[in-house]
C-alpha atoms as a PDB file:
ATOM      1  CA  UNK A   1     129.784  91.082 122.504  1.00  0.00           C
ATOM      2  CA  UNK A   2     126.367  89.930 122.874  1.00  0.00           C
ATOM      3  CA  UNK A   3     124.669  88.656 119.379  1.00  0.00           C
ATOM      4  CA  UNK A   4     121.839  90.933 117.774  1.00  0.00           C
ATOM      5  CA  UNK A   5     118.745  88.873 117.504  1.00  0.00           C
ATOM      6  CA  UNK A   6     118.259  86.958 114.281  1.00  0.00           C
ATOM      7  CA  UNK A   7     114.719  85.912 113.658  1.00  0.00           C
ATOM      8  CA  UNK A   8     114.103  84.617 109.976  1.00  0.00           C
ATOM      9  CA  UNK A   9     110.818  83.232 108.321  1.00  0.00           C
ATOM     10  CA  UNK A  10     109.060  83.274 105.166  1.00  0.00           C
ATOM     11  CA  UNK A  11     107.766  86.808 104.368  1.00  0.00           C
ATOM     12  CA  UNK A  12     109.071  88.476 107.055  1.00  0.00           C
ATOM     13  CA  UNK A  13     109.423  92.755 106.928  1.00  0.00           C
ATOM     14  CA  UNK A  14     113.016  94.309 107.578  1.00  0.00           C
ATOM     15  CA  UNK A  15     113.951  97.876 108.370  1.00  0.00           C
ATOM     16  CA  UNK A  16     117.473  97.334 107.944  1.00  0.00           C
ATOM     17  CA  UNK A  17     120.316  99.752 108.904  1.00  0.00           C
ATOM     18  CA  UNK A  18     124.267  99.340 108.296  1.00  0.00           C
ATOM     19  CA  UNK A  19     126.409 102.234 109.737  1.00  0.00           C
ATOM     20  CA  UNK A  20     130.166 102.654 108.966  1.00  0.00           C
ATOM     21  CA  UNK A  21     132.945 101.877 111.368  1.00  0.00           C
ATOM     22  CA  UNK A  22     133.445 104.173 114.318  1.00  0.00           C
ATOM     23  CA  UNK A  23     130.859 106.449 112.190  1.00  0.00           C
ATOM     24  CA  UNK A  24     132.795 106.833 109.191  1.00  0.00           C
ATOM     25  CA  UNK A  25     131.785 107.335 105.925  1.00  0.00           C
ATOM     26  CA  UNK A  26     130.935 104.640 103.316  1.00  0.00           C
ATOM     27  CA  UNK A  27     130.053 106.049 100.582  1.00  0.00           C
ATOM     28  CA  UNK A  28     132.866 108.149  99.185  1.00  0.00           C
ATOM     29  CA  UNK A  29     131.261 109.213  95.973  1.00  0.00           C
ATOM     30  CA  UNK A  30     128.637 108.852  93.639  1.00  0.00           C
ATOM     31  CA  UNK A  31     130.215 105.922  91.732  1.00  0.00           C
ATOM     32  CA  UNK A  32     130.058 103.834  95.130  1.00  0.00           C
ATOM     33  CA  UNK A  33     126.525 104.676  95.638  1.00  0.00           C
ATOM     34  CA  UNK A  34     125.842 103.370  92.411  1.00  0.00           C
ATOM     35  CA  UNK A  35     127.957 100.450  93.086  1.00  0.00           C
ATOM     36  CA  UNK A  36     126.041  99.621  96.267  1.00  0.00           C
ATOM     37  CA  UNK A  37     122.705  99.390  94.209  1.00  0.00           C
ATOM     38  CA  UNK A  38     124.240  97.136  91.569  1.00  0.00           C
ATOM     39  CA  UNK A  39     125.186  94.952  94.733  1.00  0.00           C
ATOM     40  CA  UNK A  40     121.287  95.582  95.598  1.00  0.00           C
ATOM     41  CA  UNK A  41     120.124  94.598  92.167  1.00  0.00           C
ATOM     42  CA  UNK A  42     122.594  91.173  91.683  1.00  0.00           C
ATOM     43  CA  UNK A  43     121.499  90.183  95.570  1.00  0.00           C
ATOM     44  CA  UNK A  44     117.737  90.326  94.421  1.00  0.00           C
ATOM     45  CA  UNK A  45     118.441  87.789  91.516  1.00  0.00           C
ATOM     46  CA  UNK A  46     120.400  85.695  93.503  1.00  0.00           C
ATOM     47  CA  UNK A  47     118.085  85.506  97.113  1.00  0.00           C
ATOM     48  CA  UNK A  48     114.526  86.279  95.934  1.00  0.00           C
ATOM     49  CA  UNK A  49     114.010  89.547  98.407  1.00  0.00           C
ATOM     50  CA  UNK A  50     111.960  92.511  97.681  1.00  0.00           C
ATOM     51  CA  UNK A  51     113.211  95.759  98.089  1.00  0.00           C
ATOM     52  CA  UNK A  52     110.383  98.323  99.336  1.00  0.00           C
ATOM     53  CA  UNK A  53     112.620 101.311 100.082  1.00  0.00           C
ATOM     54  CA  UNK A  54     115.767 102.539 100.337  1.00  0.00           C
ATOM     55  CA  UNK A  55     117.931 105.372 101.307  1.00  0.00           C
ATOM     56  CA  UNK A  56     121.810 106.182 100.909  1.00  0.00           C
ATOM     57  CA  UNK A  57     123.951 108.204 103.262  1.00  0.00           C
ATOM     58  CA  UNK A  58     127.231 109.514 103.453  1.00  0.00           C
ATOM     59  CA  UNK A  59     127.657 107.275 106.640  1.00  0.00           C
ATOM     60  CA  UNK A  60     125.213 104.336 106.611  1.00  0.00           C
ATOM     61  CA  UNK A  61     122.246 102.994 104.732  1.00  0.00           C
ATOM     62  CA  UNK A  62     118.747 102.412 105.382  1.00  0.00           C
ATOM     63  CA  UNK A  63     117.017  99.436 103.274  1.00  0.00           C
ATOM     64  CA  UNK A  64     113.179  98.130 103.556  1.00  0.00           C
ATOM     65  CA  UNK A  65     113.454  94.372 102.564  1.00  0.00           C
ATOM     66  CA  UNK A  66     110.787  91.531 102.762  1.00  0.00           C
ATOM     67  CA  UNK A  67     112.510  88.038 102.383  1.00  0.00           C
ATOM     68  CA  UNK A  68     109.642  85.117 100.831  1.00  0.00           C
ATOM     69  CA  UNK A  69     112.695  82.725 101.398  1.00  0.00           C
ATOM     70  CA  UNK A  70     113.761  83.379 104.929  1.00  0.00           C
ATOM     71  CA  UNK A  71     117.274  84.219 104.517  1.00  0.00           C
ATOM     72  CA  UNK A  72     117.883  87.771 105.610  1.00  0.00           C
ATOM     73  CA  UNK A  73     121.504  86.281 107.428  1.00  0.00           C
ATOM     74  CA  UNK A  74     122.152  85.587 103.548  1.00  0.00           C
ATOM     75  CA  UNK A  75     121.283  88.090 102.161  1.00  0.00           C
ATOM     76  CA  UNK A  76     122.749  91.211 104.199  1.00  0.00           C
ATOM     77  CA  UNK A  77     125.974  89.096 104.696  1.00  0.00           C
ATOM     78  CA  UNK A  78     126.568  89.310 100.681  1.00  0.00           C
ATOM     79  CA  UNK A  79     125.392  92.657 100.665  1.00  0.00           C
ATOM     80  CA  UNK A  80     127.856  93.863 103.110  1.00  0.00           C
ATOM     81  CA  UNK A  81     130.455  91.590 102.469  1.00  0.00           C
ATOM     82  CA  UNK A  82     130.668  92.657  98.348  1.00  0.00           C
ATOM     83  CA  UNK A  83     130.677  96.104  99.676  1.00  0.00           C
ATOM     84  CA  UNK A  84     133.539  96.648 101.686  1.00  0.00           C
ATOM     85  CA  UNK A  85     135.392  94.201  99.319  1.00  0.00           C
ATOM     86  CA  UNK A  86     134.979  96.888  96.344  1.00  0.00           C
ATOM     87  CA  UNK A  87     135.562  99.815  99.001  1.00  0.00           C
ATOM     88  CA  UNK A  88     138.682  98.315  99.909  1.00  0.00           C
ATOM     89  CA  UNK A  89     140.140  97.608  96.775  1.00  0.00           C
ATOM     90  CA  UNK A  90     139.087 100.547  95.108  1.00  0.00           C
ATOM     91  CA  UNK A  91     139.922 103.083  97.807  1.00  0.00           C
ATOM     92  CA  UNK A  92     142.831 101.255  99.106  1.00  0.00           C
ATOM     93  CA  UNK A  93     141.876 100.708 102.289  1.00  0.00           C
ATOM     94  CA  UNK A  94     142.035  98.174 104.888  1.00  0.00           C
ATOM     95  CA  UNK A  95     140.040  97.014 107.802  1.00  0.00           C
ATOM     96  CA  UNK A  96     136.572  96.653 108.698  1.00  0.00           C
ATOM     97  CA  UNK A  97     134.021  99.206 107.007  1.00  0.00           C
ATOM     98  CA  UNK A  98     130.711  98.946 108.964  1.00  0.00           C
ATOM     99  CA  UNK A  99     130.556  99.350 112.615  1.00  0.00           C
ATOM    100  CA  UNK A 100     129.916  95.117 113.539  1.00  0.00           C
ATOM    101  CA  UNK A 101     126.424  93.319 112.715  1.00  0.00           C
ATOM    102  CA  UNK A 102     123.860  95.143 110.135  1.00  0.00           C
ATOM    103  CA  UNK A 103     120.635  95.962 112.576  1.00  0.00           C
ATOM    104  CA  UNK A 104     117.661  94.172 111.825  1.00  0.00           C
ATOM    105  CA  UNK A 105     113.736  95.494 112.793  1.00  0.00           C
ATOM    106  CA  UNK A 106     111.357  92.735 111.733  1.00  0.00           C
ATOM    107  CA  UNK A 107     108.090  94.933 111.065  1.00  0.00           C
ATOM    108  CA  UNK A 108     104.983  94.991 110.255  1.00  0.00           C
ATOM    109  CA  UNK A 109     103.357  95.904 107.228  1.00  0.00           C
ATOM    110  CA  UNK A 110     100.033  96.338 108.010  1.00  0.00           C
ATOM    111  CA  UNK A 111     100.637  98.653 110.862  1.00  0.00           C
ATOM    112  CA  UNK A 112     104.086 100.527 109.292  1.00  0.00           C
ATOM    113  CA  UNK A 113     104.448  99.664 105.798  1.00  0.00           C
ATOM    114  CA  UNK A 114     103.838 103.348 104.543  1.00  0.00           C
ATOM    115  CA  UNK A 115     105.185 105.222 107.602  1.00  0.00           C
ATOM    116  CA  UNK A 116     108.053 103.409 107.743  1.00  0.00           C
ATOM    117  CA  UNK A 117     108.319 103.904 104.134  1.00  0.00           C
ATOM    118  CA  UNK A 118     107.831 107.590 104.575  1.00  0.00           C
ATOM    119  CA  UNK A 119     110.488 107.598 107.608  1.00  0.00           C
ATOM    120  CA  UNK A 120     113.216 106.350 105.231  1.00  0.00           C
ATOM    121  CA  UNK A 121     112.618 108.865 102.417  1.00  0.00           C
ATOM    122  CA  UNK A 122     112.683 111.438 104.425  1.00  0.00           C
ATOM    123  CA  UNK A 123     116.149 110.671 105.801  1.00  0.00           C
ATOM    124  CA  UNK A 124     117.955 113.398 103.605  1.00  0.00           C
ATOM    125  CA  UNK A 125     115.273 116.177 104.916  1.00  0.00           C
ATOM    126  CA  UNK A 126     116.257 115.400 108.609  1.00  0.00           C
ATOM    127  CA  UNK A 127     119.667 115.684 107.941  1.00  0.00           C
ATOM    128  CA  UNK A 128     119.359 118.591 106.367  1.00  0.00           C
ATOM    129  CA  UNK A 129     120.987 117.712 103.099  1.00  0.00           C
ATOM    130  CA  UNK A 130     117.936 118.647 101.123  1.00  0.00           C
ATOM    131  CA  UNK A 131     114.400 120.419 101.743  1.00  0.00           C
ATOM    132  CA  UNK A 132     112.498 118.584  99.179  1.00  0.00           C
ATOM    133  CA  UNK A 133     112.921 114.693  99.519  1.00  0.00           C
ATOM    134  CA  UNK A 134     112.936 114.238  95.838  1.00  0.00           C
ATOM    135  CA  UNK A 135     115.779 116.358  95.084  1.00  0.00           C
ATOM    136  CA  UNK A 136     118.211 113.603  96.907  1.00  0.00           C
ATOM    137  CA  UNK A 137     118.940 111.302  94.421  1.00  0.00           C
ATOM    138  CA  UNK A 138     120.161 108.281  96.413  1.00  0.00           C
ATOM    139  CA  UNK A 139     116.413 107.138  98.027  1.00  0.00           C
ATOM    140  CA  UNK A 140     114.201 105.160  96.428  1.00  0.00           C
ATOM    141  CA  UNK A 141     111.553 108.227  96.665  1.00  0.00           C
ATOM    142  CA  UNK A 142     111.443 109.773  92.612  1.00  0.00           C
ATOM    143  CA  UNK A 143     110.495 105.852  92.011  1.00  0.00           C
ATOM    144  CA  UNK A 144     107.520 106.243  94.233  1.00  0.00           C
ATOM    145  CA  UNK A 145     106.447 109.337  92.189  1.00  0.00           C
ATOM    146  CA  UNK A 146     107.234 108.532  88.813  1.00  0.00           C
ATOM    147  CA  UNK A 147     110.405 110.786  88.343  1.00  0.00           C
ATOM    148  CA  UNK A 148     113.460 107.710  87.920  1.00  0.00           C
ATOM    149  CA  UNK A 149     114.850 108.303  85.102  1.00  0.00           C
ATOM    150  CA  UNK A 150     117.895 106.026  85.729  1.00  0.00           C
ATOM    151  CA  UNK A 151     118.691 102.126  85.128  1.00  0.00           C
ATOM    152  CA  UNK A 152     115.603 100.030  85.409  1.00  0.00           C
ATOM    153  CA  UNK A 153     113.940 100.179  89.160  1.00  0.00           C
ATOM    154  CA  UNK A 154     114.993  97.752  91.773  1.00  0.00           C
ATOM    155  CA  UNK A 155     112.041  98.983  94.109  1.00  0.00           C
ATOM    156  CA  UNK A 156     109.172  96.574  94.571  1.00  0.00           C
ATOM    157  CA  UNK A 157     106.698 100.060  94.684  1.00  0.00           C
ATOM    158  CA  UNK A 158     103.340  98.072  93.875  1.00  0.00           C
ATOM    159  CA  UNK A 159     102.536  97.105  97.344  1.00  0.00           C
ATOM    160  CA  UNK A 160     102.854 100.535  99.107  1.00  0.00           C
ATOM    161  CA  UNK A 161     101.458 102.821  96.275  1.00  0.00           C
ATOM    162  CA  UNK A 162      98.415 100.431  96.497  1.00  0.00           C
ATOM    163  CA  UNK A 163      97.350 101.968  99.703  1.00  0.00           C
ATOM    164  CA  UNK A 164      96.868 104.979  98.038  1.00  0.00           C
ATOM    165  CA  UNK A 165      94.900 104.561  94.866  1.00  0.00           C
ATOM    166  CA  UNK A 166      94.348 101.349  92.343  1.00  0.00           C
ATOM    167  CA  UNK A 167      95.133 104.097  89.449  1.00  0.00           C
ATOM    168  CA  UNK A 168      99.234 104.093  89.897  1.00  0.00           C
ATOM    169  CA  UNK A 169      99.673 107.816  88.836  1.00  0.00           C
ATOM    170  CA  UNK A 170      97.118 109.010  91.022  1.00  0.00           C
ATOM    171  CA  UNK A 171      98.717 106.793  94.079  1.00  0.00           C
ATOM    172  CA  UNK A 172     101.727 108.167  92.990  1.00  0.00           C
ATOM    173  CA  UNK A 173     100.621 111.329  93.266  1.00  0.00           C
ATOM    174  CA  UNK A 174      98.979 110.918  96.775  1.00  0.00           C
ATOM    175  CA  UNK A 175     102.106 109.292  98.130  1.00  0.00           C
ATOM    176  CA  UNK A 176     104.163 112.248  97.451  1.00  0.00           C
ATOM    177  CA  UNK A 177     101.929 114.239  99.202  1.00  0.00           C
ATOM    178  CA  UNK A 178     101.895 111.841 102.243  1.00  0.00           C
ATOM    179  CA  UNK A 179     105.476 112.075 102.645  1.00  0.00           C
ATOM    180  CA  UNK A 180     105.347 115.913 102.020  1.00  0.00           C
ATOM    181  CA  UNK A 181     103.456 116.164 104.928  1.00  0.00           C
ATOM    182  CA  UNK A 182     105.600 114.152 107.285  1.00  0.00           C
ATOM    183  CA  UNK A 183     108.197 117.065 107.202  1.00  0.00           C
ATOM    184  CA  UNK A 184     106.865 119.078 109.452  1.00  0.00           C
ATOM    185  CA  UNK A 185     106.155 116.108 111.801  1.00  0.00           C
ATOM    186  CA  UNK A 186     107.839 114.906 115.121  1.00  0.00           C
ATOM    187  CA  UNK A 187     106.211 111.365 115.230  1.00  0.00           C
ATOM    188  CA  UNK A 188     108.925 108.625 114.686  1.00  0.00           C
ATOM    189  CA  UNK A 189     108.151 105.151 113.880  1.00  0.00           C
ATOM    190  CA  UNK A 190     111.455 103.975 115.214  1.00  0.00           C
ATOM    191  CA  UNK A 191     110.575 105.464 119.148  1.00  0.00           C
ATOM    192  CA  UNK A 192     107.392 102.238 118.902  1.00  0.00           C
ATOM    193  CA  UNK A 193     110.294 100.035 118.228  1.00  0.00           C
ATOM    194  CA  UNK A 194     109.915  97.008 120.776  1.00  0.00           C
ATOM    195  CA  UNK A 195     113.136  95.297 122.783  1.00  0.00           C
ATOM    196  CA  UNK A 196     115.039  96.926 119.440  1.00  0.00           C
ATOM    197  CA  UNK A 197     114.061  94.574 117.210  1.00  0.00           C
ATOM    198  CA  UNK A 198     110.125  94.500 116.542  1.00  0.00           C
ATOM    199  CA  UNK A 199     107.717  97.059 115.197  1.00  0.00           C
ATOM    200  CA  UNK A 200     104.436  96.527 114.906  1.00  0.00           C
ATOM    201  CA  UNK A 201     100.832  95.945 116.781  1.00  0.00           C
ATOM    202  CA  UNK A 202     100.131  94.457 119.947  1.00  0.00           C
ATOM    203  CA  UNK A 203      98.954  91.260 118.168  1.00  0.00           C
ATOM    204  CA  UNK A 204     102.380  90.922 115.501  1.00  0.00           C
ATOM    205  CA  UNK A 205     104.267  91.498 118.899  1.00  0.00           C
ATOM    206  CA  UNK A 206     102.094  88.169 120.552  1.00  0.00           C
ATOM    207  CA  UNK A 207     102.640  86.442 117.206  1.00  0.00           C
ATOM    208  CA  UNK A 208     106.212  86.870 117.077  1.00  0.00           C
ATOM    209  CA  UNK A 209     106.648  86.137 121.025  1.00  0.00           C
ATOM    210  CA  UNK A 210     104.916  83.009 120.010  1.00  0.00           C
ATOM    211  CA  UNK A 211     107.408  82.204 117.725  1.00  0.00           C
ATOM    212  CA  UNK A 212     110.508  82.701 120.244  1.00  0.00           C
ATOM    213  CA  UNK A 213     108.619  80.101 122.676  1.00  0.00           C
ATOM    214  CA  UNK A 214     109.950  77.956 120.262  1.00  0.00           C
ATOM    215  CA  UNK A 215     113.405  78.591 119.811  1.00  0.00           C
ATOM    216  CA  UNK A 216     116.339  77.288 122.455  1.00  0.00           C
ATOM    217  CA  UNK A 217     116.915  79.442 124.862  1.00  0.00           C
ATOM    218  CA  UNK A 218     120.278  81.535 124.143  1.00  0.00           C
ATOM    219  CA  UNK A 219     121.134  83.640 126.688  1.00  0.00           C
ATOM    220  CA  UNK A 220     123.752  85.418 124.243  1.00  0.00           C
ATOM    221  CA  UNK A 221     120.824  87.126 122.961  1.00  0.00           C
ATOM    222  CA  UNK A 222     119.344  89.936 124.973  1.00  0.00           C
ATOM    223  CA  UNK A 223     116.182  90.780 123.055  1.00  0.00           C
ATOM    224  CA  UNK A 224     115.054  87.166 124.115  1.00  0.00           C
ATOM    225  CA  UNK A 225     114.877  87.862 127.539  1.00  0.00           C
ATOM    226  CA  UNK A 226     112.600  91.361 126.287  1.00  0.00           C
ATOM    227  CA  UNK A 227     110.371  89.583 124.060  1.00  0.00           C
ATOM    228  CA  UNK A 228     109.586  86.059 125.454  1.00  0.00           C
ATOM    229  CA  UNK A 229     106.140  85.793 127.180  1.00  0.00           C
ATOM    230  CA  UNK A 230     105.949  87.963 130.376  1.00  0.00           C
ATOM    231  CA  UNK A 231     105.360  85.578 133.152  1.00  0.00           C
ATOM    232  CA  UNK A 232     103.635  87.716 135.747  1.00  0.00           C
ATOM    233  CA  UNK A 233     105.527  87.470 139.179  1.00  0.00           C
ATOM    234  CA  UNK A 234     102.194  85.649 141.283  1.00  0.00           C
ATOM    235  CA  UNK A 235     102.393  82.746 138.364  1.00  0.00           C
ATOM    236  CA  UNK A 236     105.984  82.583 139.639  1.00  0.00           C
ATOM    237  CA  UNK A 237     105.566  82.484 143.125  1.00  0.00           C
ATOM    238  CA  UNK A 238     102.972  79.219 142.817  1.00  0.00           C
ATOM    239  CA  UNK A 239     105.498  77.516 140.447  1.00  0.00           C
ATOM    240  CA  UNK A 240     108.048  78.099 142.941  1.00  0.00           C
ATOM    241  CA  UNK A 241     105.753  76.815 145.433  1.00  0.00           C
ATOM    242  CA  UNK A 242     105.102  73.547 143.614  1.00  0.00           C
ATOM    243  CA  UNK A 243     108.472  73.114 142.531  1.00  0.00           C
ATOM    244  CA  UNK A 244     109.547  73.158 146.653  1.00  0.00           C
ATOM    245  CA  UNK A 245     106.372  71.810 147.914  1.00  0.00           C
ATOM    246  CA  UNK A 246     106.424  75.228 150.787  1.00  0.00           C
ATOM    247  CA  UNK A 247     103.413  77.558 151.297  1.00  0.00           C
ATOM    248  CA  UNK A 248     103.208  80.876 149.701  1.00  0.00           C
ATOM    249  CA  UNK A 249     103.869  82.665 153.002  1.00  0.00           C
ATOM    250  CA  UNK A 250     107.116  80.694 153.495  1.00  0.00           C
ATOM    251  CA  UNK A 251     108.487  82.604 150.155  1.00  0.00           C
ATOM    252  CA  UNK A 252     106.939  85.746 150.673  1.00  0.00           C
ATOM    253  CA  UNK A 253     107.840  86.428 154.016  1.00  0.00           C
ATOM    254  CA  UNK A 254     111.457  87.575 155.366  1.00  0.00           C
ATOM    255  CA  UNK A 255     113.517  84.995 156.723  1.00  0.00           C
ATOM    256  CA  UNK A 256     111.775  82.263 155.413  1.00  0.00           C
ATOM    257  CA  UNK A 257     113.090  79.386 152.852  1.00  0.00           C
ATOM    258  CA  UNK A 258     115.920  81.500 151.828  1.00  0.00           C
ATOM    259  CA  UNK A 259     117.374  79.658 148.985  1.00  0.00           C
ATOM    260  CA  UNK A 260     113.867  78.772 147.767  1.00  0.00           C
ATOM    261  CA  UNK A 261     112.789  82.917 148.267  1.00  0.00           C
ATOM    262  CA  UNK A 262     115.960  84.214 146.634  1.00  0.00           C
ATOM    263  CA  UNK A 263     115.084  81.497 143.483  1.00  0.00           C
ATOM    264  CA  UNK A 264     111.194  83.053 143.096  1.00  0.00           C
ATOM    265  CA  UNK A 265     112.660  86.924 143.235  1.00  0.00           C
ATOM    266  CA  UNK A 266     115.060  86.106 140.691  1.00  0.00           C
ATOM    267  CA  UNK A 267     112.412  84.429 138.550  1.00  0.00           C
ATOM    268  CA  UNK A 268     110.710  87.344 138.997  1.00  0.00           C
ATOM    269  CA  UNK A 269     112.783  89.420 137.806  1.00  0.00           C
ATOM    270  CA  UNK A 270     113.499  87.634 134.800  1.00  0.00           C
ATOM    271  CA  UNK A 271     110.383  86.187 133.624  1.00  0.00           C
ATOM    272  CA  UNK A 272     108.489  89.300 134.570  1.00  0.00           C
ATOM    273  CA  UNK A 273     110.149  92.305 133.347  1.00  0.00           C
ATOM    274  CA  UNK A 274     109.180  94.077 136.023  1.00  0.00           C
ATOM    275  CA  UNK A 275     110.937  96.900 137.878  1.00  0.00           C
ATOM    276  CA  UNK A 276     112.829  95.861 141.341  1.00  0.00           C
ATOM    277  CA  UNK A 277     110.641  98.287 143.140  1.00  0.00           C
ATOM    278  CA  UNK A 278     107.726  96.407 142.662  1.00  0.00           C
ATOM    279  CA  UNK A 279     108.813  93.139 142.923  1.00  0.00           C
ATOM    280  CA  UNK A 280     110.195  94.306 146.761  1.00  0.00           C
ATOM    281  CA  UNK A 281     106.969  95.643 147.369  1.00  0.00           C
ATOM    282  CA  UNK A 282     105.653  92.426 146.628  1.00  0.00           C
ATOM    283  CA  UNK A 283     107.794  89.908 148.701  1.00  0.00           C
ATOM    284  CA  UNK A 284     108.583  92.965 151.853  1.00  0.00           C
ATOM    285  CA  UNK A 285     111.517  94.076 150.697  1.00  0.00           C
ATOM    286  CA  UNK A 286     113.013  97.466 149.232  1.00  0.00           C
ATOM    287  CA  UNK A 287     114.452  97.457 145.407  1.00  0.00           C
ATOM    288  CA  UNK A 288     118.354  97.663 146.232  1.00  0.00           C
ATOM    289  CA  UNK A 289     117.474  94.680 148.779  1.00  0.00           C
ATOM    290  CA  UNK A 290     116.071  92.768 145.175  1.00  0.00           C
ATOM    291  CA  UNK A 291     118.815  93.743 143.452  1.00  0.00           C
ATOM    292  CA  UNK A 292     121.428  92.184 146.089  1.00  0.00           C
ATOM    293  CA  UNK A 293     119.242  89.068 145.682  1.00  0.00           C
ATOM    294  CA  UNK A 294     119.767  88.931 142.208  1.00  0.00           C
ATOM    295  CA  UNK A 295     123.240  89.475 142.380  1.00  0.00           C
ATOM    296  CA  UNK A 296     123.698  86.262 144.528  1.00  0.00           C
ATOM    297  CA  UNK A 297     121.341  84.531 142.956  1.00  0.00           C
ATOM    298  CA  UNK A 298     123.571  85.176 139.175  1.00  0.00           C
ATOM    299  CA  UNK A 299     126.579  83.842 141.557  1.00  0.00           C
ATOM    300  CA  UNK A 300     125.576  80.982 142.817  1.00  0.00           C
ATOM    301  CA  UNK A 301     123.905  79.865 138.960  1.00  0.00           C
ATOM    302  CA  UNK A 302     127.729  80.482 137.550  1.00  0.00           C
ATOM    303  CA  UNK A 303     129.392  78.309 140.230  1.00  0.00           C
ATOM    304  CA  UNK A 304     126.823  75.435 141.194  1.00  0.00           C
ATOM    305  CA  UNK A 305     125.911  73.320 138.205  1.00  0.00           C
ATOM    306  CA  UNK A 306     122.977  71.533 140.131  1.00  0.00           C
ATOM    307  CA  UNK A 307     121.430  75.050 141.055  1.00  0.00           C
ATOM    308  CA  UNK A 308     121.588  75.942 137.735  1.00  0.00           C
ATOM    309  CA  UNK A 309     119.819  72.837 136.080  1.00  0.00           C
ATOM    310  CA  UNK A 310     117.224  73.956 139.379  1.00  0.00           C
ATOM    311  CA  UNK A 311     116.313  77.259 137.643  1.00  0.00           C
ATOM    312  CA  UNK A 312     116.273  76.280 133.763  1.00  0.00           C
ATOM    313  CA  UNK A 313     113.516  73.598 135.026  1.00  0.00           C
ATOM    314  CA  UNK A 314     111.780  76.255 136.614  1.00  0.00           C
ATOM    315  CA  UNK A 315     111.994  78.477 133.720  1.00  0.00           C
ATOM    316  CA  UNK A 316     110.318  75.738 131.626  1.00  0.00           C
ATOM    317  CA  UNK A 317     107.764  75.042 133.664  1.00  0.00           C
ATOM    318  CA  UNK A 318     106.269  78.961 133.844  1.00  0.00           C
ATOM    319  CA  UNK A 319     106.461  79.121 129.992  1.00  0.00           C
ATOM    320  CA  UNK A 320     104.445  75.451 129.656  1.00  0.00           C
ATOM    321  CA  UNK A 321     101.997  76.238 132.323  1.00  0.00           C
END
């Protein structure tokens, strides 16, 4: 199974989900939701995260963490792994309890910080649990809007309600009303949601694609491949052309340097993003002839060693240039 994409650095935004196995529930009863915030409140101490919103459900969780330290992997390991450990024990069960990895959206705040704040604590209105979002008691909402009357908070409000007023009961009071009035609405932050794993502005998208440049490739991880730098497919065809020392007609026409042809559609594909279609208008060819191409080229990488070491150069090369 392919590896969700874990990207970790100082002040980073999380919308993290965790659903239970095969769907199930995991929260039983009240007493484990209010287990699963003491795990919430001890994990705070311990890793230094801020918790901007949360919301409980009978079959997964939805948390809004920023991490100053970097260590998200930490953190939602302890978190989940404390979890099921007190599930298990006290419910007698055995087994896994959430469905593999927790699912990490590194966001940002400037752009989403109240909508996506809004999208969580409306979770119980959606599901049609409740009609009024502060008569669920398992969201962080009533300690938005001043009506917690429970253990101390755990929710880092400050930053959010400051978007609304510098007064904290007024901004408490507008917030409620700004959630209010997402009821009724379609819009859902989650549908902006990049390669599944990034939500934000063009320019947070750049900055974090920036940051990936960086990294070793790993081709476990799909959302790579989605978020690296698009190379567009005529910056390929010159590499291509240096890297062979041919003419750009020679790899753009049919029949012509096949291995060094098949190499520059693949690259293409890869380093473009772009659909088949158009990359077989652009070398003569029709989309299921690209695909073929691809499916060759794949071959050939998995059983020639020296071919392979051919196209990770070439990879490097259009991301330096």
């Amino acid at each position: 199974m392919a590896r969700p994409l874990r990207l970790e650095f100082a002040g980073a935004f999380y919308h993290i989900t965790s659903r239970g196995n095969l769907r199930d529930r995991i929260f039983f009863d009240d007493k484990d939701r209010e287990k699963f915030l003491d795990i919430l409140r001890r994990t705070k101490e311990r890793y230094g995260y801020l918790l901007h919103a949360y919301a409980l459900m009978e079959n997964h969780y939805h948390l809004f963490l920023e991490t100053p330290k970097a260590n998200i992997s930490q953190i939602m390991q302890n978190i989940n792994t404390s979890y099921t450990v007190y599930i298990n024990t006290r419910h007698k069960r055995f087994g896994h309890l959430f469905q593999g990895r927790f699912k990490g959206i590194i966001v940002d705040k400037e752009t989403y910080l109240i909508v996506l704040s809004r999208y969580i604590h409306l979770n119980p209105v959606r599901a049609r649990i409740v009609k009024d979002p502060e008569d669920y008691r398992w969201t962080s909402y009533r300690e938005y809007i001043g009506a917690y009357k429970e253990k101390e908070s755990i929710v880092d409000t400050a930053e959010t309600l400051s978007y609304f007023s510098k007064t904290k009961t007024a901004a408490m009071k507008a917030y409620g009303e700004f959630v209010k009035e997402g009821t009724g609405e379609r819009n859902n932050p989650m549908e902006d949601v990049e390669a599944g794993v990034l939500l934000g502005s063009k320019i947070f998208i750049a900055k974090i694609r920036g940051m990936l440049q960086k990294r070793k490739p790993d081709e476990e991880i799909p959302q790579l491949k989605k978020l690296r730098e698009i190379i567009p497919v005529d910056k390929v065809v010159k590499v291509c052309c240096n890297y062979y020392g041919k003419m750009e007609d020679e790899l753009l026409k049919k029949g012509k340097g096949k291995e060094e042809r098949q190499t520059a559609i693949y690259l293409s594909k890869i380093m473009s993003n772009t659909r088949n279609r158009e990359i077989g208008r652009y070398f003569g060819i029709k989309g299921s002839t690209v695909s073929e191409t691809l499916k060759r080229v794949e071959t050939r990488i998995k059983r020639e060693r020296k071919f392979q070491k051919q196209i990770e150069i070439l990879k490097k090369q259009l991301i330096v240039e």
